[in-house]
Protein backbone atom coordinates (compact mmCIF):
# COMPACT_ATOMS: atom_id res chain seq x y z
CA UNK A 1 44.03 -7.31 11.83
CA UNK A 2 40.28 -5.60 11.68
CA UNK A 3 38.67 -5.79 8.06
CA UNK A 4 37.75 -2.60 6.32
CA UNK A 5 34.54 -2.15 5.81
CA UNK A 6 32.24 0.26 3.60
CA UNK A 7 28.43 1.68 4.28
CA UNK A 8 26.91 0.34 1.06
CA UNK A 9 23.58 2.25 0.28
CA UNK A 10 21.36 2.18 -3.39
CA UNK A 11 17.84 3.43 -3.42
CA UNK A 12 15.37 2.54 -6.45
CA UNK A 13 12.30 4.40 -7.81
CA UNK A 14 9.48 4.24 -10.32
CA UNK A 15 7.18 7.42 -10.91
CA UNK A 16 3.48 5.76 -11.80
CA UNK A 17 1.06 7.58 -14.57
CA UNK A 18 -2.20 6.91 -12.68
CA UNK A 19 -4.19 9.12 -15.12
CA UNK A 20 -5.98 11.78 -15.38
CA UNK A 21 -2.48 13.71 -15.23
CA UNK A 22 -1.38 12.39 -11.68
CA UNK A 23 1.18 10.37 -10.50
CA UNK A 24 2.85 8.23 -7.73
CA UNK A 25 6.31 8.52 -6.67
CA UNK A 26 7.42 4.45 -5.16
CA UNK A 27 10.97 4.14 -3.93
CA UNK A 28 12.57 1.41 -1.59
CA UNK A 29 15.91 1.74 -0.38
CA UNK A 30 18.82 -0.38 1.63
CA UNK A 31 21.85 0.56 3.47
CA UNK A 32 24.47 -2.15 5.43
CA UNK A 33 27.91 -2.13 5.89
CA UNK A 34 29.80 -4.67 4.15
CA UNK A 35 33.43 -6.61 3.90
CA UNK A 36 35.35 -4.27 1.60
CA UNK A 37 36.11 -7.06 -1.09
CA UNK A 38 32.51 -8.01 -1.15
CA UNK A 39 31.17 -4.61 -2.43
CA UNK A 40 30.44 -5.39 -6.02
CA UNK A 41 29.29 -8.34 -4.86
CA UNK A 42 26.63 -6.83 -2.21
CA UNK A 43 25.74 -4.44 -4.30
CA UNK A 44 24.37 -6.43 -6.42
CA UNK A 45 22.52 -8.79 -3.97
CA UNK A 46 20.72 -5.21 -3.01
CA UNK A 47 19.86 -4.86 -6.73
CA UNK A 48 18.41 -7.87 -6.98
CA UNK A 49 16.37 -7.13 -3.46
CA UNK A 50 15.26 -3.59 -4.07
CA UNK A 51 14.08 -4.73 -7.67
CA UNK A 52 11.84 -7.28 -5.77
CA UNK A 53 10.79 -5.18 -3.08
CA UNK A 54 10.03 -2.19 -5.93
CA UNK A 55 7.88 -4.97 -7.85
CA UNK A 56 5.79 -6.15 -4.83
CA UNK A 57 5.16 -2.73 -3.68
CA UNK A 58 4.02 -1.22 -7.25
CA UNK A 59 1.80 -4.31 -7.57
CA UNK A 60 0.41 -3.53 -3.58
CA UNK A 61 -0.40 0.23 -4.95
CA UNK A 62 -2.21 -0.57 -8.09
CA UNK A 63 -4.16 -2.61 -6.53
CA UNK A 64 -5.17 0.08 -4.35
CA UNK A 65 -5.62 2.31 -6.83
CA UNK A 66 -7.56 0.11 -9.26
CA UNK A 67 -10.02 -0.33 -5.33
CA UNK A 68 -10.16 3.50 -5.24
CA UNK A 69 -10.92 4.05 -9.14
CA UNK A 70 -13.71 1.38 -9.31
CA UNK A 71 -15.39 4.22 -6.23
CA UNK A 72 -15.84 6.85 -8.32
């Protein structure tokens, strides 16, 4: 007898003041297919991975942007 399965999908986002009244829209997102029973517990496994990824890639931009401030 086939399993049912679900499309499991969560996106995350953090709007960045970078001054001078602009900003930077960052958002990761997953999507996978999963054992139906298991939902609650995928989801979050892809909370605790998109809360990573969203950390590593807000540090990756401010780092840019602190490169392109120190320019001007």
């Amino acid at each position: 007898m086939p399993q049912a399965t679900e499309r499991v999908k969560m996106t995350v986002g953090l709007t960045l003041n970078l001054g001078d009244y602009q900003s930077m829209r960052v958002d990761v997102g997953l999507e996978r297919e999963c054992d139906s029973k298991y939902m609650e517990d995928e989801f979050d496994n892809m909370q605790k991975e998109l809360s990573e990824q969203l950390e590593k890639a807000v540090e990756g931009f401010e780092k840019k942007t602190r490169k392109l401030t120190k320019r001007s």
